[in-house]
N, C-alpha and C. Protein backbone atom coordinates (compact mmCIF):
# COMPACT_ATOMS: atom_id res chain seq x y z
N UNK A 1 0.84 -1.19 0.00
CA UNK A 1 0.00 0.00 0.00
C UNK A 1 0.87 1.24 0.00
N UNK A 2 0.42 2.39 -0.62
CA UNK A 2 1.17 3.54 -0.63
C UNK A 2 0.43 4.29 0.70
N UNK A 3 2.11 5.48 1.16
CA UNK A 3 1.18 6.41 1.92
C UNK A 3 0.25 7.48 1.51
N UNK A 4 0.49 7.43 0.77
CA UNK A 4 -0.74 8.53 0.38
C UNK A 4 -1.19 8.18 -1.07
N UNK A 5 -2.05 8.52 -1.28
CA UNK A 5 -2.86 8.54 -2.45
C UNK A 5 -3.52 9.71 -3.08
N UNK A 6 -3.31 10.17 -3.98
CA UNK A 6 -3.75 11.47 -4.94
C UNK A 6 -5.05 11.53 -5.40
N UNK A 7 -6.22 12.00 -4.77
CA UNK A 7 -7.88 11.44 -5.95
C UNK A 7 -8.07 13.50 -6.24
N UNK A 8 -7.22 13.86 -6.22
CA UNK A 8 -7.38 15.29 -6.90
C UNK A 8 -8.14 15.18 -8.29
N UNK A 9 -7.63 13.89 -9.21
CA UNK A 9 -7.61 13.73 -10.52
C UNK A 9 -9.42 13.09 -10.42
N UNK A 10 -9.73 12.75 -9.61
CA UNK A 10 -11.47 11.92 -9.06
C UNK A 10 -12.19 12.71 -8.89
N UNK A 11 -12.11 14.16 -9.39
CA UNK A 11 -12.99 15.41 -9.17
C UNK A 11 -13.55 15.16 -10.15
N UNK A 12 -15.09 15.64 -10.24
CA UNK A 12 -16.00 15.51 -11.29
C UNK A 12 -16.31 13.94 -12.17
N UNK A 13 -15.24 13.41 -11.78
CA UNK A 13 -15.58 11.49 -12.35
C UNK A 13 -17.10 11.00 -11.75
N UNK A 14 -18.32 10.32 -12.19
CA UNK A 14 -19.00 9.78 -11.56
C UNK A 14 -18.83 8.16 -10.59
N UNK A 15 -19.49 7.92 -10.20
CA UNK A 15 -19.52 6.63 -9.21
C UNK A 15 -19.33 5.69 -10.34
N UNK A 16 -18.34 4.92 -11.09
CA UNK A 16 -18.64 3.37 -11.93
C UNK A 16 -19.65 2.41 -11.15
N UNK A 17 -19.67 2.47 -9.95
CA UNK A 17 -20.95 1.77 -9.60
C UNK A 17 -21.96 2.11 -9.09
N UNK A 18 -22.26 3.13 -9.23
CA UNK A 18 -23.44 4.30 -8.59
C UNK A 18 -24.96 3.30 -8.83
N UNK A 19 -24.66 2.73 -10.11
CA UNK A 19 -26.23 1.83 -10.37
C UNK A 19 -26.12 0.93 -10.03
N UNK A 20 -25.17 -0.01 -9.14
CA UNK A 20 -25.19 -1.17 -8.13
C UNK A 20 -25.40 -0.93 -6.80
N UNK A 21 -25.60 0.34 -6.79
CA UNK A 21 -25.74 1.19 -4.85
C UNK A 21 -27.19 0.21 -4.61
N UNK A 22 -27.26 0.37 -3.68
CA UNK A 22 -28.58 -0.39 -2.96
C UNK A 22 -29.53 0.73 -2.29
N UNK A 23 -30.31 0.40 -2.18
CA UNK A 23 -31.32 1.73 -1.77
C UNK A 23 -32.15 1.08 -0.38
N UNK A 24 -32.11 2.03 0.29
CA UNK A 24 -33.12 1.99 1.69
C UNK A 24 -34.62 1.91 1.83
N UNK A 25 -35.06 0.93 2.07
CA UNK A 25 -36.75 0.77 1.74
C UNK A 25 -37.52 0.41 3.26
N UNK A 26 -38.56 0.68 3.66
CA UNK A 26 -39.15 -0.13 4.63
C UNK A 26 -40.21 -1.13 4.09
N UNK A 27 -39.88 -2.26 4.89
CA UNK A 27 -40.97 -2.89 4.50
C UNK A 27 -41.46 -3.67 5.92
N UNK A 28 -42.98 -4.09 5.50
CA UNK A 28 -43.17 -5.36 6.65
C UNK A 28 -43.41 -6.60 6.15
N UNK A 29 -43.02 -7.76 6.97
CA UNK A 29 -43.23 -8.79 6.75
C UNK A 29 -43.68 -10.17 7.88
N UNK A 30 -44.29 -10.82 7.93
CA UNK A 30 -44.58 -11.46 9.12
C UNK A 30 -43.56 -12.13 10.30
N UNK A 31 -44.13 -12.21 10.91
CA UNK A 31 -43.20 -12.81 11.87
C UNK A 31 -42.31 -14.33 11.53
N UNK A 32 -43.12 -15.10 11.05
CA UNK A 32 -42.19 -16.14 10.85
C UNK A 32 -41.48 -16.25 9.30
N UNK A 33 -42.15 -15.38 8.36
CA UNK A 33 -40.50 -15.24 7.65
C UNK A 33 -39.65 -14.75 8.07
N UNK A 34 -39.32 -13.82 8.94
CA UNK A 34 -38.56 -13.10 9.55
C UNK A 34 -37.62 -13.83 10.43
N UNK A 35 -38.21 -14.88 10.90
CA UNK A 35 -37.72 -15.88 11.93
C UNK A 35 -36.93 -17.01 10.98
N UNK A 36 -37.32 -17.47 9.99
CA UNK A 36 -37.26 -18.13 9.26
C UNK A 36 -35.68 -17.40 8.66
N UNK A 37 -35.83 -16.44 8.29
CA UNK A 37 -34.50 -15.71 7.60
C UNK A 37 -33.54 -15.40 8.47
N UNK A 38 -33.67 -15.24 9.54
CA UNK A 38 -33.07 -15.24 11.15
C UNK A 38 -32.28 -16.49 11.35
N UNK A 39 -33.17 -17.71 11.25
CA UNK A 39 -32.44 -19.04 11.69
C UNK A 39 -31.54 -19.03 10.92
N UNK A 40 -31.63 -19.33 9.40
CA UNK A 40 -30.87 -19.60 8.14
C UNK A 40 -29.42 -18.86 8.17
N UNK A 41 -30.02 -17.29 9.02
CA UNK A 41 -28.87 -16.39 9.47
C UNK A 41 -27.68 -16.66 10.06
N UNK A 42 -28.26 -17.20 11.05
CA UNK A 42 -27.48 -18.24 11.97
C UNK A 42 -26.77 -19.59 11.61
N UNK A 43 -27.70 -20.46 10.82
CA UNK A 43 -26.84 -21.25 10.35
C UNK A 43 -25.56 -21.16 9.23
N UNK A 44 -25.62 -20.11 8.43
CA UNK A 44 -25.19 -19.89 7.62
C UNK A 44 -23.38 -18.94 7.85
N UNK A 45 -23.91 -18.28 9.05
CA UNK A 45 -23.37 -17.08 9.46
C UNK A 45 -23.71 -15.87 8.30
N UNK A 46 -24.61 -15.53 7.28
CA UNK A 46 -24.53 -14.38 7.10
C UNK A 46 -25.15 -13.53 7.47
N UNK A 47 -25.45 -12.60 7.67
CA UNK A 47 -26.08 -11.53 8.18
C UNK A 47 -27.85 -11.93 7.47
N UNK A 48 -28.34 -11.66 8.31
CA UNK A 48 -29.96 -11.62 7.69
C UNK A 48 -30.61 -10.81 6.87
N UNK A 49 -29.98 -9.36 7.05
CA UNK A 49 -30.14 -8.31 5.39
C UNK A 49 -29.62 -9.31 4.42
N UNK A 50 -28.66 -9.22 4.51
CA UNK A 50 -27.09 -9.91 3.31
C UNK A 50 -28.37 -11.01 2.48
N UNK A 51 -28.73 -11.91 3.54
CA UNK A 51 -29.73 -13.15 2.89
C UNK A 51 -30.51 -12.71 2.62
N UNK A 52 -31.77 -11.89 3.16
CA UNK A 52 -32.75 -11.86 1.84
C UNK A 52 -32.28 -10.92 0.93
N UNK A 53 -31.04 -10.79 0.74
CA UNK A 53 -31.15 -10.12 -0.53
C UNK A 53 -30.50 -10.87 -1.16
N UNK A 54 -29.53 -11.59 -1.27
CA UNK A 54 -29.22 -12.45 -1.75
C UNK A 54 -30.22 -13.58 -2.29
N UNK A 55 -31.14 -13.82 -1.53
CA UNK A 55 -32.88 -14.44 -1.81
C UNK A 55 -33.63 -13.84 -2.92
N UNK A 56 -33.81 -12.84 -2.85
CA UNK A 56 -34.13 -11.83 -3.47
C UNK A 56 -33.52 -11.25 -5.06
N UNK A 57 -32.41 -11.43 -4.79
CA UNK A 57 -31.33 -11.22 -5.59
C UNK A 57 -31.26 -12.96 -7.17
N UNK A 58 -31.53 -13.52 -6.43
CA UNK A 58 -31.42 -15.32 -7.20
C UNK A 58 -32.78 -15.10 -7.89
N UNK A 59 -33.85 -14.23 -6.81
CA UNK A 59 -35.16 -14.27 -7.44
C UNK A 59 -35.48 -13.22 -9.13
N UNK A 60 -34.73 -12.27 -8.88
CA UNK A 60 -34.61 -11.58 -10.02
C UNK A 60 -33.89 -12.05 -11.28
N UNK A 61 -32.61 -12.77 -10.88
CA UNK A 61 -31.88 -13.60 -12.20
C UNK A 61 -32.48 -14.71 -12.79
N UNK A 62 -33.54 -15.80 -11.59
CA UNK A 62 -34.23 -16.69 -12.23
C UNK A 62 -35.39 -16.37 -12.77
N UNK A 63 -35.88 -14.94 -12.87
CA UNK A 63 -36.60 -14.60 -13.57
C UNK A 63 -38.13 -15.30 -12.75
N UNK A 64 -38.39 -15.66 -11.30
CA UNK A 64 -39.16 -16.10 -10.71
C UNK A 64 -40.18 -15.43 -10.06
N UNK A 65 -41.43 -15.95 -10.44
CA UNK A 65 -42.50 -15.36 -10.52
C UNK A 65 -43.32 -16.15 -8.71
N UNK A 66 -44.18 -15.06 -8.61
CA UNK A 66 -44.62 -15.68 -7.10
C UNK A 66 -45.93 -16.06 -7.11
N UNK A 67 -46.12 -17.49 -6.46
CA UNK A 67 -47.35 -18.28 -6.98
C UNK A 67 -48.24 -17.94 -6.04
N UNK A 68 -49.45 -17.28 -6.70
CA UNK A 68 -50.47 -16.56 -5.66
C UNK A 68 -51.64 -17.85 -5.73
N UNK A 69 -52.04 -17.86 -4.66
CA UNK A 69 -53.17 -18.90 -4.05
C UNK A 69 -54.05 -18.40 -3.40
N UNK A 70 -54.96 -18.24 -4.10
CA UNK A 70 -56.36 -17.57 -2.95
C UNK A 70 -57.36 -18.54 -2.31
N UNK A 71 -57.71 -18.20 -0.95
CA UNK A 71 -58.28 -19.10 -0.43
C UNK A 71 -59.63 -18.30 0.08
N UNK A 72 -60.99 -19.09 -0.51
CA UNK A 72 -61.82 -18.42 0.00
C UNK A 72 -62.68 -18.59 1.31
């Protein structure tokens, strides 16, 4: 590693990954998915954000659609 580093020249450059940033949302969700993404947390060691997005994340590349069931 150097001691110092020069980003004088990084003035006005944009973010190369500015459109991979992640964005802050609220949401709710029930208790036992929550629990459910919690355990997995644990077993896994990753963080429980990290996993559902990573969940989340598999869900967008497989192009997976969510199977609605109505019950009357």
């Amino acid at each position: 590693m150097e001691e110092k580093y020069d980003f004088e020249n990084m003035k006005g450059r944009k973010n190369p990954y500015a459109s991979k940033l992640k964005q802050q949302i609220t949401i709710k969700v029930e208790t036992d998915i929550l629990e459910y993404f919690q355990s997995r947390s644990k077993e896994t060691g990753i963080p429980c954000q990290q996993l559902i997005n990573l969940y989340l994340r598999d869900c967008v590349v497989s192009n997976r659609k969510p199977v609605l069931t109505w019950v009357s």
